[in-house]
PDB file of N, CA and C in Angstrom:
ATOM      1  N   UNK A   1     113.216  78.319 112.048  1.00  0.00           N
ATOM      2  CA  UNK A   1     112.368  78.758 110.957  1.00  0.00           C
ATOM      3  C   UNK A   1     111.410  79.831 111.465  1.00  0.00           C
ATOM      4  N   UNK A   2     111.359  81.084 110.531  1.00  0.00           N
ATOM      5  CA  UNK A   2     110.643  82.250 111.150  1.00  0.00           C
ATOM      6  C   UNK A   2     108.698  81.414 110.946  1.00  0.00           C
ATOM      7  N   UNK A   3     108.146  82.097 111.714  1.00  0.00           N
ATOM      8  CA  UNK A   3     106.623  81.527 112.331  1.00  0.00           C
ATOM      9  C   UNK A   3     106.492  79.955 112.355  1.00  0.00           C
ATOM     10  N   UNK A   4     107.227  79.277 112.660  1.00  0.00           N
ATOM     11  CA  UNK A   4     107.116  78.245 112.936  1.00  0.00           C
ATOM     12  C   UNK A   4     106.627  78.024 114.438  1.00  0.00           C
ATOM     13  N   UNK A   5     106.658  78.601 115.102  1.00  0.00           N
ATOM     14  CA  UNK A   5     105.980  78.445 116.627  1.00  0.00           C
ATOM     15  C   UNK A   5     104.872  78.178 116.582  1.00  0.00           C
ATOM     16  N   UNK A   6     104.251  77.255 117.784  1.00  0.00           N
ATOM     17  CA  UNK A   6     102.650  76.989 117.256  1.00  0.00           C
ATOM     18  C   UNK A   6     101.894  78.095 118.451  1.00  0.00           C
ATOM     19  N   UNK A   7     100.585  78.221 118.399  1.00  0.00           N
ATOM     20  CA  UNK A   7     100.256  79.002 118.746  1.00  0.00           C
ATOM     21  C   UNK A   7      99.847  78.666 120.452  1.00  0.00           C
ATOM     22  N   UNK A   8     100.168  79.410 121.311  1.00  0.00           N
ATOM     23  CA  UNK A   8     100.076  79.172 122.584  1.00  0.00           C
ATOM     24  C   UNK A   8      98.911  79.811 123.157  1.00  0.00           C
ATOM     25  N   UNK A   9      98.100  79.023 124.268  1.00  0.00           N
ATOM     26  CA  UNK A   9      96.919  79.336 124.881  1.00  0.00           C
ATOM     27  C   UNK A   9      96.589  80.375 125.767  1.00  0.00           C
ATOM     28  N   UNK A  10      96.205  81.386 126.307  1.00  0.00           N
ATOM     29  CA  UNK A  10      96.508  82.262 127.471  1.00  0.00           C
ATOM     30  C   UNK A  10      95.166  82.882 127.627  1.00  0.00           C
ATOM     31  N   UNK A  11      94.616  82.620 128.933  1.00  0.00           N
ATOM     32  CA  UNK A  11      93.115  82.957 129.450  1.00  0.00           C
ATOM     33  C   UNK A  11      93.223  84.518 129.250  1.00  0.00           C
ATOM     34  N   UNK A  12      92.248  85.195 129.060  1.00  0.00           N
ATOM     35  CA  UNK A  12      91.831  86.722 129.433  1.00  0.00           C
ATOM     36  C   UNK A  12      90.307  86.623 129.964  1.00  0.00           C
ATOM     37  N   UNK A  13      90.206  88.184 130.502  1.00  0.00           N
ATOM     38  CA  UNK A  13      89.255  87.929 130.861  1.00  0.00           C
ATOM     39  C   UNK A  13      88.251  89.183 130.499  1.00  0.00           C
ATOM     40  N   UNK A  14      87.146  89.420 130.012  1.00  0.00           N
ATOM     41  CA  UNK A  14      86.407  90.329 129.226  1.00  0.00           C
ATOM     42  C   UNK A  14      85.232  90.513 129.632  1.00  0.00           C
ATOM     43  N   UNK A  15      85.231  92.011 130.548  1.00  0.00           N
ATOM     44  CA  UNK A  15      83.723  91.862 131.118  1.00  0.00           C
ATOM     45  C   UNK A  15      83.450  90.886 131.882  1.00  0.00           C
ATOM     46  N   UNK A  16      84.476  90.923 132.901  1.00  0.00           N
ATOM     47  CA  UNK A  16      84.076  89.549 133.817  1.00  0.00           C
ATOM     48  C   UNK A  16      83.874  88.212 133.572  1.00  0.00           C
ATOM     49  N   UNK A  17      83.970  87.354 132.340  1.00  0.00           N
ATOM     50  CA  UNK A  17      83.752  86.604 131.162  1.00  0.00           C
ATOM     51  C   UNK A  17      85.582  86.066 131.124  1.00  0.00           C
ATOM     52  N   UNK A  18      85.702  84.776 131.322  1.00  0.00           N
ATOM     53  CA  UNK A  18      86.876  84.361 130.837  1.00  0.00           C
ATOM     54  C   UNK A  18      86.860  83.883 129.754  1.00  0.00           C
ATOM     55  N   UNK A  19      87.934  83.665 128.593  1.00  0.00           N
ATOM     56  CA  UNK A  19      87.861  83.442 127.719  1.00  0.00           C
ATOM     57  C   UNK A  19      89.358  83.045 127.352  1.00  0.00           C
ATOM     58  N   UNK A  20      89.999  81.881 126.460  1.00  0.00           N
ATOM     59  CA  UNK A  20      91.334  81.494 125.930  1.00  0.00           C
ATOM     60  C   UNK A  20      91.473  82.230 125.162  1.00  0.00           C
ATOM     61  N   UNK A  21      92.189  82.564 124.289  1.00  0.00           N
ATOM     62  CA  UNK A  21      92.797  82.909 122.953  1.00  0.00           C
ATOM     63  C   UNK A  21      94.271  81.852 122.386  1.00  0.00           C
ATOM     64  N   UNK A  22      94.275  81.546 121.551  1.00  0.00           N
ATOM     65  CA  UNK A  22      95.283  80.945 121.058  1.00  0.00           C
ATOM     66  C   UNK A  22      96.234  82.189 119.848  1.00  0.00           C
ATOM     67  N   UNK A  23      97.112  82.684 120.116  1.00  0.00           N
ATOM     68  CA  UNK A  23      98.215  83.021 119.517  1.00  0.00           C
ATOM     69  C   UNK A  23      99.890  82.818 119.705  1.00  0.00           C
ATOM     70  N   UNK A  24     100.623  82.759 117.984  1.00  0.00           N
ATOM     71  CA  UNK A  24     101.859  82.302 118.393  1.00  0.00           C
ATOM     72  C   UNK A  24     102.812  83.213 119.164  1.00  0.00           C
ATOM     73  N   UNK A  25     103.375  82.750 119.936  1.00  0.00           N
ATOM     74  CA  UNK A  25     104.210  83.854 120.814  1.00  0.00           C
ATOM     75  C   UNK A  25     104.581  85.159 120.209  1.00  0.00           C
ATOM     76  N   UNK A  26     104.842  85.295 119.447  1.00  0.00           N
ATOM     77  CA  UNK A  26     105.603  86.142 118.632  1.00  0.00           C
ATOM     78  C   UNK A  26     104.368  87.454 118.562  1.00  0.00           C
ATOM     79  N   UNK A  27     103.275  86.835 118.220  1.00  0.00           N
ATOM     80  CA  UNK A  27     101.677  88.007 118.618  1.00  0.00           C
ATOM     81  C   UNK A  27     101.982  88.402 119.958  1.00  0.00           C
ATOM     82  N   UNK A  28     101.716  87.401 120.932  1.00  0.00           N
ATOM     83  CA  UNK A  28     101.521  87.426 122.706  1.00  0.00           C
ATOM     84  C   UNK A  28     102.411  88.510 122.918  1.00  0.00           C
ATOM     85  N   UNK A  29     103.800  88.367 122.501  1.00  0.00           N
ATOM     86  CA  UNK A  29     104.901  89.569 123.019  1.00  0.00           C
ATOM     87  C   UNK A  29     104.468  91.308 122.148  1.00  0.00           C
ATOM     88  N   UNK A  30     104.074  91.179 120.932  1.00  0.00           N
ATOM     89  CA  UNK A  30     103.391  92.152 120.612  1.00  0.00           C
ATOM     90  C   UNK A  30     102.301  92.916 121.605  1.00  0.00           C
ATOM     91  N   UNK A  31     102.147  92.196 121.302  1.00  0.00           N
ATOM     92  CA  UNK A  31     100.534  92.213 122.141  1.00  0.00           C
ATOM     93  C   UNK A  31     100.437  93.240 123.177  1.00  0.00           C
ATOM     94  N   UNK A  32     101.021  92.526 124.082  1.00  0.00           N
ATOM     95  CA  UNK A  32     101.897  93.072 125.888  1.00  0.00           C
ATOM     96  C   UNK A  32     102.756  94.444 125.635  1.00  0.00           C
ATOM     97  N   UNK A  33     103.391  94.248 124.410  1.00  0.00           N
ATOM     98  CA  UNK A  33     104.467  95.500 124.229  1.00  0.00           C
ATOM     99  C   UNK A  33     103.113  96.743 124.056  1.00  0.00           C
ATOM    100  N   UNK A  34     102.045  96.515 123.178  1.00  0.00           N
ATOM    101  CA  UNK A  34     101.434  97.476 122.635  1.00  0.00           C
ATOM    102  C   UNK A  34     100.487  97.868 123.863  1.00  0.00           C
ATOM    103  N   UNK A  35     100.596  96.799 124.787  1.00  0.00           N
ATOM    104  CA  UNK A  35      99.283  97.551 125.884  1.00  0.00           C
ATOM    105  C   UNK A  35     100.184  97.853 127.110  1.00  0.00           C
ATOM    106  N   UNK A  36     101.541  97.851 127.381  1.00  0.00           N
ATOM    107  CA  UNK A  36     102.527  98.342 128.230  1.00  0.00           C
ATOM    108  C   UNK A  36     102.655 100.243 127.545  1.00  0.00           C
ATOM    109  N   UNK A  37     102.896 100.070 126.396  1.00  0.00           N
ATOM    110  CA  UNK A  37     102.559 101.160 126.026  1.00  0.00           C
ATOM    111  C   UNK A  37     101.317 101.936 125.805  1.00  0.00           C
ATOM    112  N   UNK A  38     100.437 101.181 125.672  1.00  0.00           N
ATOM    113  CA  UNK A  38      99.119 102.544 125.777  1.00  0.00           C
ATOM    114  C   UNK A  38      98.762 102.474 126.980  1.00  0.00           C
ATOM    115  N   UNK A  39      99.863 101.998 128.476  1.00  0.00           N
ATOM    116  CA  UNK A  39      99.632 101.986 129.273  1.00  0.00           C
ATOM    117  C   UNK A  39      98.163 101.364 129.902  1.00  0.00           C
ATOM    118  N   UNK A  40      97.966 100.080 129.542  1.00  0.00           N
ATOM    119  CA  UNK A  40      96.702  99.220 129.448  1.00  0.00           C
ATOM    120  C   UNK A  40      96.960  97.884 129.761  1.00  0.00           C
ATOM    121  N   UNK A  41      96.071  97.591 130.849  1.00  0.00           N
ATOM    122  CA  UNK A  41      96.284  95.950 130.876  1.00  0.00           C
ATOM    123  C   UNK A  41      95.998  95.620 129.543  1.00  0.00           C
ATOM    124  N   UNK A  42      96.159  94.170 129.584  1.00  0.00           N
ATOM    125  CA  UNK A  42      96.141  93.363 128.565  1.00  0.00           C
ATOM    126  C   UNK A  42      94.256  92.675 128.166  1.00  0.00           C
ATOM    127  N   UNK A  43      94.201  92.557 129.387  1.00  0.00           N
ATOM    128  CA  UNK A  43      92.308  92.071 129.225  1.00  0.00           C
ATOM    129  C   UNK A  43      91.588  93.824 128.611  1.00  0.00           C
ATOM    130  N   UNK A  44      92.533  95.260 129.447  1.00  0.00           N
ATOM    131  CA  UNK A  44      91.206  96.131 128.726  1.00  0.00           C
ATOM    132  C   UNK A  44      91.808  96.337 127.094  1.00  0.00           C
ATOM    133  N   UNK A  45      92.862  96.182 126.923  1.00  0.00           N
ATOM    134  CA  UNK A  45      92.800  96.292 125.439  1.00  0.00           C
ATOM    135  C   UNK A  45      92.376  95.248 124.400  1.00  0.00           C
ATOM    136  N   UNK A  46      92.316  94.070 125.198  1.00  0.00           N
ATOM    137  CA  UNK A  46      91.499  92.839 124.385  1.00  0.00           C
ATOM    138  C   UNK A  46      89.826  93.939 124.597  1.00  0.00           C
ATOM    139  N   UNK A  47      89.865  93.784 125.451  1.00  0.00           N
ATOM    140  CA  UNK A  47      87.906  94.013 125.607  1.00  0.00           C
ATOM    141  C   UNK A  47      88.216  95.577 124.082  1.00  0.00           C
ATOM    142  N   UNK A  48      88.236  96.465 124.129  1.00  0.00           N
ATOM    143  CA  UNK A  48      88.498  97.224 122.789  1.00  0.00           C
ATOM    144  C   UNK A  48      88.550  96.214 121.733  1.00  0.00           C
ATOM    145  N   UNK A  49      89.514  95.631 121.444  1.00  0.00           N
ATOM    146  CA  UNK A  49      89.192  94.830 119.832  1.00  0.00           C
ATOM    147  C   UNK A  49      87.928  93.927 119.992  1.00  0.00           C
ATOM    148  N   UNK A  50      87.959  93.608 121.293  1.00  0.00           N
ATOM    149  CA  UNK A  50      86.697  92.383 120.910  1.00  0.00           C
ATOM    150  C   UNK A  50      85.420  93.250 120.349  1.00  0.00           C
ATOM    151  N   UNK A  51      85.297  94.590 121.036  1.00  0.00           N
ATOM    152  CA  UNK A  51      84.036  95.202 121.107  1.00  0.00           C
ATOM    153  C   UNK A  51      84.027  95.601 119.471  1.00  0.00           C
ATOM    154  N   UNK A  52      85.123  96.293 118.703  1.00  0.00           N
ATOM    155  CA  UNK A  52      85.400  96.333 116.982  1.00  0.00           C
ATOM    156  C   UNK A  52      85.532  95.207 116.698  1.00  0.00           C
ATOM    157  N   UNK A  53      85.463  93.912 117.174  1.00  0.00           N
ATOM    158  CA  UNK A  53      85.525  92.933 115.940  1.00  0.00           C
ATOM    159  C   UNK A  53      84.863  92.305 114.729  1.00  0.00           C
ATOM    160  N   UNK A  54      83.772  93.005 115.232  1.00  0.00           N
ATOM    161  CA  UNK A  54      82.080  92.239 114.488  1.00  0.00           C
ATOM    162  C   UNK A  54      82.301  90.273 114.566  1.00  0.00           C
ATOM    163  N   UNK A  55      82.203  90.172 113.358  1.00  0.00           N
ATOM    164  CA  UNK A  55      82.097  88.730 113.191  1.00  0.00           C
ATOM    165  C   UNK A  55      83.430  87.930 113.037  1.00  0.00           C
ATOM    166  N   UNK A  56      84.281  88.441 113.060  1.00  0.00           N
ATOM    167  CA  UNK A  56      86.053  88.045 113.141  1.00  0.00           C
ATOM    168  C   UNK A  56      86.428  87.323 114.609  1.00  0.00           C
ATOM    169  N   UNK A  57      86.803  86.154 114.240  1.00  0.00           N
ATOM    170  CA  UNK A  57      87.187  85.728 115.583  1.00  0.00           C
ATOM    171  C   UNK A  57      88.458  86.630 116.223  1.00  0.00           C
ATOM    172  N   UNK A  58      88.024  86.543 118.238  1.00  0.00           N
ATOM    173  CA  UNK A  58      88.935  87.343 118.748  1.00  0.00           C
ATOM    174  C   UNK A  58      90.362  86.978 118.377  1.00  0.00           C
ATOM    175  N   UNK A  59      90.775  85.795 118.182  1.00  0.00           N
ATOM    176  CA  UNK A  59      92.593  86.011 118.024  1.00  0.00           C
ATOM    177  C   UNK A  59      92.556  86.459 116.689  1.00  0.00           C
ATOM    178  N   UNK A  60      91.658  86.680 115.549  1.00  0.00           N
ATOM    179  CA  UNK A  60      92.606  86.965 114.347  1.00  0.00           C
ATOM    180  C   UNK A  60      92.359  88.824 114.502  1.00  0.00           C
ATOM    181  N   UNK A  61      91.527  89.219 115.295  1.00  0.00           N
ATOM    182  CA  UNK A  61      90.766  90.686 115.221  1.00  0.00           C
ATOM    183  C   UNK A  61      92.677  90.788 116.364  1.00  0.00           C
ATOM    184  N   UNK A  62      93.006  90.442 116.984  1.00  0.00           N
ATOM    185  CA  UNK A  62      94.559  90.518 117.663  1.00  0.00           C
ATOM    186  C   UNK A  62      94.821  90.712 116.931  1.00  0.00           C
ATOM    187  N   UNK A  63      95.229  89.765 115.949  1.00  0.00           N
ATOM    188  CA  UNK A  63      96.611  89.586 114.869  1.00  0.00           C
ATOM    189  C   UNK A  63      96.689  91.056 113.982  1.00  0.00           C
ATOM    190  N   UNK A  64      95.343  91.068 113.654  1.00  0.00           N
ATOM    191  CA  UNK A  64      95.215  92.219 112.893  1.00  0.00           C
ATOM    192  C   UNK A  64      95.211  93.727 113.620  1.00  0.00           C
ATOM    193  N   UNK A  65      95.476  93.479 114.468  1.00  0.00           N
ATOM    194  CA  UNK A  65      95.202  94.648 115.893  1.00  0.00           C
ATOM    195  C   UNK A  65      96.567  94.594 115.559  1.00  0.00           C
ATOM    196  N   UNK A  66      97.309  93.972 116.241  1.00  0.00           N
ATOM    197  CA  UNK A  66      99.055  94.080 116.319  1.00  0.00           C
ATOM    198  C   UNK A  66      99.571  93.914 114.748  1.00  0.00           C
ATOM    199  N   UNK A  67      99.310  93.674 113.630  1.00  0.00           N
ATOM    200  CA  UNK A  67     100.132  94.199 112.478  1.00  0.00           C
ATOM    201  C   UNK A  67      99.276  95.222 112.281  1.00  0.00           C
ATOM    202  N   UNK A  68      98.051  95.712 112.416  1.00  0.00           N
ATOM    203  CA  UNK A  68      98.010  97.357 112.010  1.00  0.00           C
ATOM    204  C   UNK A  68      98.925  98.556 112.548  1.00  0.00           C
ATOM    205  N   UNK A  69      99.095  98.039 113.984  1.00  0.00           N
ATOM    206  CA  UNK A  69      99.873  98.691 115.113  1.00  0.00           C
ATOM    207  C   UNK A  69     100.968  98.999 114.824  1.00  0.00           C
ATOM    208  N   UNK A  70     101.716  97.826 114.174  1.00  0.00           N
ATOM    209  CA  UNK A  70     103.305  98.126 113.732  1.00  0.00           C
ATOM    210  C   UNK A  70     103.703  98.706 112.670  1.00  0.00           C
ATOM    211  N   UNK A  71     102.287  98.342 111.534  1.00  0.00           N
ATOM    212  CA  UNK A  71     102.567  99.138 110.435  1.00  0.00           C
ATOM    213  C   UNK A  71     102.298 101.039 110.996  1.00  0.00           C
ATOM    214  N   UNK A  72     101.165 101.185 111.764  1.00  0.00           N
ATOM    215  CA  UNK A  72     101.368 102.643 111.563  1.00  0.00           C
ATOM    216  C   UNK A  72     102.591 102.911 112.337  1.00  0.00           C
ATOM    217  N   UNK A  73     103.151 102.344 113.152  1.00  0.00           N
ATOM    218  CA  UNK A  73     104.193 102.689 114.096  1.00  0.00           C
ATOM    219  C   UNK A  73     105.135 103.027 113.216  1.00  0.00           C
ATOM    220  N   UNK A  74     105.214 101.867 112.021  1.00  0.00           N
ATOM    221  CA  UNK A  74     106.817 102.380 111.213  1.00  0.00           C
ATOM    222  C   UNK A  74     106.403 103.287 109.967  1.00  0.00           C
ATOM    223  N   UNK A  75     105.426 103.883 110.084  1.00  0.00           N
ATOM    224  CA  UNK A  75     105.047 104.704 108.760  1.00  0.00           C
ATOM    225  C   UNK A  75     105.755 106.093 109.372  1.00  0.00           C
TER     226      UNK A  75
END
């Protein structure tokens, strides 16, 4: 069943600051694809959304990070 995966745990670390995030795999591999390509670890492109997130928790300011990403990608 498509999004049926539950969401998996994975430390980053932000400003020296560790921190979990919970997303379902299917984000995580996004995720990695989009910061392999802007040629970016994965903690400095978290630290970018965290710093735009305002009051949005960090995994959904992701989620919305990686479907904005794909939508402009396929426009």
């Amino acid at each position: 069943m498509v999004g049926s995966a539950r969401p998996v745990k994975h430390s980053l670390t932000l400003r020296g600051h560790r921190t979990s995030v919970s997303l379902e795999p299917e984000f995580w591999d996004e995720f990695r694809r989009i910061a392999k390509a802007r040629d970016q670890t994965l903690n400095g492109l978290a630290i970018e959304i965290d710093e735009a997130r305002g009051d949005v928790g960090l995994a959904s300011a992701i989620r919305v990070f990686v479907l904005n990403t794909l939508k402009d990608q396929s426009a």
